[in-house]
C-alpha atoms as a PDB file:
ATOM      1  CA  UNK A   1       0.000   0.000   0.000  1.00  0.00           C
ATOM      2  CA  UNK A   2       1.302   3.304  -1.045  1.00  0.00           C
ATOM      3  CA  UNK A   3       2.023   5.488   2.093  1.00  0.00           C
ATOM      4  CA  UNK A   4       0.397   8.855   2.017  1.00  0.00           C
ATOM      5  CA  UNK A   5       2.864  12.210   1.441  1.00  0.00           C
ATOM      6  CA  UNK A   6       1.847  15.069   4.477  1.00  0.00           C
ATOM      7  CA  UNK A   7       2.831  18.282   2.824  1.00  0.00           C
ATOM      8  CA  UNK A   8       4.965  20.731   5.057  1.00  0.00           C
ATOM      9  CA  UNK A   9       2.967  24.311   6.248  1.00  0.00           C
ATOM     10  CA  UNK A  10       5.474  26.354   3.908  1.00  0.00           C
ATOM     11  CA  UNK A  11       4.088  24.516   0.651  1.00  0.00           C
ATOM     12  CA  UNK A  12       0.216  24.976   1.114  1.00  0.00           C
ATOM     13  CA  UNK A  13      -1.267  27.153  -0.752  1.00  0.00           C
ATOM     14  CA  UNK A  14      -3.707  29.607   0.670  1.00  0.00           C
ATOM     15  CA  UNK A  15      -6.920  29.151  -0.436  1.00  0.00           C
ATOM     16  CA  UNK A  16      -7.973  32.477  -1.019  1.00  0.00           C
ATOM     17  CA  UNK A  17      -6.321  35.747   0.591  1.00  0.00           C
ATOM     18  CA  UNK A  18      -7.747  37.013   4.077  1.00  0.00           C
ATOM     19  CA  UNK A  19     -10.235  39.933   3.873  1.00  0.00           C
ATOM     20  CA  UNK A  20      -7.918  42.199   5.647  1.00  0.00           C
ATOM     21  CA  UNK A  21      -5.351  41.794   3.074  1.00  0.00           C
ATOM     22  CA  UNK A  22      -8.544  42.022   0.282  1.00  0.00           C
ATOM     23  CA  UNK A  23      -9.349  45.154   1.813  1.00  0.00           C
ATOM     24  CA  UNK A  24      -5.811  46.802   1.802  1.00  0.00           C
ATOM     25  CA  UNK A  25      -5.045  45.679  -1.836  1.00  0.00           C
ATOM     26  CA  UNK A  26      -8.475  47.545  -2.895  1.00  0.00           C
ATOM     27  CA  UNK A  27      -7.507  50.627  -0.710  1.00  0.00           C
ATOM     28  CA  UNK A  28      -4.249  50.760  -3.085  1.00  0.00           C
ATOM     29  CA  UNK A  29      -5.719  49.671  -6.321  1.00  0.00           C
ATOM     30  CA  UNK A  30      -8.607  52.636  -5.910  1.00  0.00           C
ATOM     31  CA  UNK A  31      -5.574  55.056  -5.260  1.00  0.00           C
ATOM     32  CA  UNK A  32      -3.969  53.890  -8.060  1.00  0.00           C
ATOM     33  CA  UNK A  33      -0.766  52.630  -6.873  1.00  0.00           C
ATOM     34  CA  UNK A  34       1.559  50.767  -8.670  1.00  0.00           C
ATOM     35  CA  UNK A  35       3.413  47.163  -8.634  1.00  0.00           C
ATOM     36  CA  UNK A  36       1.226  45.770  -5.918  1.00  0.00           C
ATOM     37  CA  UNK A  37       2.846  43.205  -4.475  1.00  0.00           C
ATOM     38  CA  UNK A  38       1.273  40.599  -2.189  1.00  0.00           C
ATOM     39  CA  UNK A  39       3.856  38.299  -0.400  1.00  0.00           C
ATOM     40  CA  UNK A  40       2.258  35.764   1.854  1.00  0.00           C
ATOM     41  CA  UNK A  41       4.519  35.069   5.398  1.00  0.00           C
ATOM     42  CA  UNK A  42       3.610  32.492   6.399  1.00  0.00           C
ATOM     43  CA  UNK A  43       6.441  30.172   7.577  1.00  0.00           C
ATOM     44  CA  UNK A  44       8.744  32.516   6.863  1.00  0.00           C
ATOM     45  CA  UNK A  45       7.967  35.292   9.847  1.00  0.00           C
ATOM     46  CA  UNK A  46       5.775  35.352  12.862  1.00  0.00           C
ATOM     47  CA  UNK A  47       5.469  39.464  12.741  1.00  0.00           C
ATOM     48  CA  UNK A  48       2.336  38.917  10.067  1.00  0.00           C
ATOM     49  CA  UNK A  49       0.638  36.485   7.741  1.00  0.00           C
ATOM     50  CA  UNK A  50       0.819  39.207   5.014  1.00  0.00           C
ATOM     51  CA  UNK A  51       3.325  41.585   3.710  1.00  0.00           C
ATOM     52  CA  UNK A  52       1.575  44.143   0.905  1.00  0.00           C
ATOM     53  CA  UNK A  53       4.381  46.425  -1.239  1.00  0.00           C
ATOM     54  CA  UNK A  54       3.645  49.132  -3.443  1.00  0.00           C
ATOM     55  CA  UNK A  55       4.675  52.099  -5.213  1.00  0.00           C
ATOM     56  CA  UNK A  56       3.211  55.839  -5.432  1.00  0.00           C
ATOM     57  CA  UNK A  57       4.484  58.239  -8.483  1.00  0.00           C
ATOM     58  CA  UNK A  58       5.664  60.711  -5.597  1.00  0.00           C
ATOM     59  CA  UNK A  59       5.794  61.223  -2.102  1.00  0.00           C
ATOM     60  CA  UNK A  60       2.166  63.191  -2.082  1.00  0.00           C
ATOM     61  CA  UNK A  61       1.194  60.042  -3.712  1.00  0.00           C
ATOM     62  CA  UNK A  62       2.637  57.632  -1.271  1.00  0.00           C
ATOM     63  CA  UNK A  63       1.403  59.196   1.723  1.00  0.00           C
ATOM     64  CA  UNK A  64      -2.379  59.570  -0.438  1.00  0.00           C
ATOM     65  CA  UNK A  65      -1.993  55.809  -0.369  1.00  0.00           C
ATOM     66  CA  UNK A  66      -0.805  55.521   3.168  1.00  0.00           C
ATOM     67  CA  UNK A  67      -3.874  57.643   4.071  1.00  0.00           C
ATOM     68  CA  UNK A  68      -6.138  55.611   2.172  1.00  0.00           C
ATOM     69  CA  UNK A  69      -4.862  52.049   3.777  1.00  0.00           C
ATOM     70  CA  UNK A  70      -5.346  54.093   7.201  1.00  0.00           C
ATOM     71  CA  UNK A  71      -8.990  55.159   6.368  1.00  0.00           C
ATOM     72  CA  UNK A  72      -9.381  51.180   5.105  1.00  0.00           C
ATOM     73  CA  UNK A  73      -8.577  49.774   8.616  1.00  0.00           C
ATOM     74  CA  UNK A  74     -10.238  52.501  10.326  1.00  0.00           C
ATOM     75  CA  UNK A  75     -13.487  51.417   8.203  1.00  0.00           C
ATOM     76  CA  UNK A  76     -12.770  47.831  10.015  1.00  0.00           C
ATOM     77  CA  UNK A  77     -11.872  49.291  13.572  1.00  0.00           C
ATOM     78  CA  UNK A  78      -8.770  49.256  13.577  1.00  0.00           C
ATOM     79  CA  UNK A  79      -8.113  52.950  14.416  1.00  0.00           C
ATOM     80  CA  UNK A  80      -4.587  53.309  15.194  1.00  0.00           C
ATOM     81  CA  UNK A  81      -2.042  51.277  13.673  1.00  0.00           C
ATOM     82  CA  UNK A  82       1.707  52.300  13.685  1.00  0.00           C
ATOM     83  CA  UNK A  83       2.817  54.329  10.705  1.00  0.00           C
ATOM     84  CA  UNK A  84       6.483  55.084  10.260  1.00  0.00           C
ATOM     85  CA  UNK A  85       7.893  58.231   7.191  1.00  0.00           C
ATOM     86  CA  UNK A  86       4.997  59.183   6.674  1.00  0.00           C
ATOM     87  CA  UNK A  87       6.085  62.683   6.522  1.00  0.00           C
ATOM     88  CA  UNK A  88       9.078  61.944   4.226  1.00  0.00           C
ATOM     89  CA  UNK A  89       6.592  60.404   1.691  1.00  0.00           C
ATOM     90  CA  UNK A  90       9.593  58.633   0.656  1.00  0.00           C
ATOM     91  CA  UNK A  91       8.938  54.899   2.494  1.00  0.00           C
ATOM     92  CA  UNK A  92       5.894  54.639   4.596  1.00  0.00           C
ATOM     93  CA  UNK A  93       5.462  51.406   6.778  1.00  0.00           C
ATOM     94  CA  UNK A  94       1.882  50.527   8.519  1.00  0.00           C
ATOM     95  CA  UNK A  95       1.780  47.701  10.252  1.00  0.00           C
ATOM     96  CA  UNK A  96      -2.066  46.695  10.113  1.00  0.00           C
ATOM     97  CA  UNK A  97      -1.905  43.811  12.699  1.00  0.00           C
ATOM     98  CA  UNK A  98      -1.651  40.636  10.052  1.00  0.00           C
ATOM     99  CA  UNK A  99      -0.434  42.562   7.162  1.00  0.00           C
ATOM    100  CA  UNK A 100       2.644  44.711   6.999  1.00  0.00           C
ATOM    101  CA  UNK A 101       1.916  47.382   4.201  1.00  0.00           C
ATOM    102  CA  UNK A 102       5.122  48.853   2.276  1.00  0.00           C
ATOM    103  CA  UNK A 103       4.598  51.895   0.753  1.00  0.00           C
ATOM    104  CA  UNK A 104       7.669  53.353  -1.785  1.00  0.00           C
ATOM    105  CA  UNK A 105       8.915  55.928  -4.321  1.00  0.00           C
ATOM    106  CA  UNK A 106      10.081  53.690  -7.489  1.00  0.00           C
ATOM    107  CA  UNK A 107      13.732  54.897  -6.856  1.00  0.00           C
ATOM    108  CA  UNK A 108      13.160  53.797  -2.821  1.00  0.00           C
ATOM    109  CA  UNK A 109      11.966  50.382  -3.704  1.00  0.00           C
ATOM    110  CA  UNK A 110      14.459  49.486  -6.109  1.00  0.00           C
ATOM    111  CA  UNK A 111      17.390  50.584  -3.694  1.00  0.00           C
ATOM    112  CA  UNK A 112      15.964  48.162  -0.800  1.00  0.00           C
ATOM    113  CA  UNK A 113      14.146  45.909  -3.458  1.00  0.00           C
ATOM    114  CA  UNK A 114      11.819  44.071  -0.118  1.00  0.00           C
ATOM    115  CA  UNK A 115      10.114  41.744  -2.926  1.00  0.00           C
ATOM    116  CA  UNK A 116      13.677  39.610  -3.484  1.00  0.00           C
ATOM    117  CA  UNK A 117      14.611  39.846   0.305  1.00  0.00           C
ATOM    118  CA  UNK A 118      11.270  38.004   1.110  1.00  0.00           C
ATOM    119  CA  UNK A 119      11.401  35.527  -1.764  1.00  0.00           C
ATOM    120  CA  UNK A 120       8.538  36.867  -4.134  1.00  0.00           C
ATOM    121  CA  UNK A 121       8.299  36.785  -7.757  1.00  0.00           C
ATOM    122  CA  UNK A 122       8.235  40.721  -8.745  1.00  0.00           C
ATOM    123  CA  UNK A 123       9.905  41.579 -12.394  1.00  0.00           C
ATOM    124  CA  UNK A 124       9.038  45.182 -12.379  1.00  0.00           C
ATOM    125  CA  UNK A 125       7.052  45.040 -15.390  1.00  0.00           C
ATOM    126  CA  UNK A 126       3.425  45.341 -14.126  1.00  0.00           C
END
C-alpha cells in the first residue's frame, strides 16, 4: 500500500487571501498605486501572515496611499495602527496587525528591493 505524502505548512497554498489583506489591496488599487505586491509570510515570519508592497508616483502620492490604507482599517476598527515616514513620503510602513503594508517611491523600492529579500516573484514590469 502506497504510504500517504503530508505536505509541510510552507508549501500549502492559501486558499484564497484574508479579507484584511482584500481590503488593503483595494484601498491601493482605488488610489492607483503601482506594482502591488502581495507576499504571503507564512512560515517565513511570525510578525504577520501578510506583507503588501507598493509604489506611489511621488511622495504626495505615497502618503495619499498611506492615508487611504489608514482610512481602510479605520473602516474595520482598527483605528490606530503604527505608521512610520509618513512625513518623508519617501517609504511609509503601517503595520495593520496581520499585514505589513510597504509603501515606496520607485527609486526607494528598487534601492531596498523588499520583494527579493522576502522571496517573491516581482519583475518590475506590471
Amino acid at each position: 500500500m502506497p504510504s500517504a505524502k503530508k505536505k509541510s505548512p510552507a508549501s500549502k497554498k492559501r486558499a484564497k487571501p484574508s479579507a484584511l489583506l482584500t481590503a488593503l489591496r483595494k484601498a491601493l488599487d482605488d488610489g492607483q498605486a503601482e506594482d502591488i505586491v502581495a507576499i504571503d509570510l507564512r512560515g517565513k515570519s511570525s510578525i504577520a501572515d501578510d506583507m503588501l508592497v507598493a509604489s506611489g508616483r511621488s511622495g504626495r502620492q505615497v502618503a495619499a496611499l498611506a492615508e487611504r490604507v489608514m482610512e481602510a482599517l479605520a473602516g474595520r476598527g482598527k483605528k490606530r495602527a503604527p505608521v512610520e515616514g509618513l512625513k518623508a513620503g519617501d517609504w511609509v510602513l503601517i503595520d495593520a496587525g496581520d499585514v505589513i503594508v510597504h509603501l515606496f517611491r520607485p527609486e526607494i523600492r528598487a534601492r531596498y528591493n523588499l520583494e527579493k529579500m522576502w522571496g517573491a516573484e516581482f519583475d518590475g514590469s506590471e
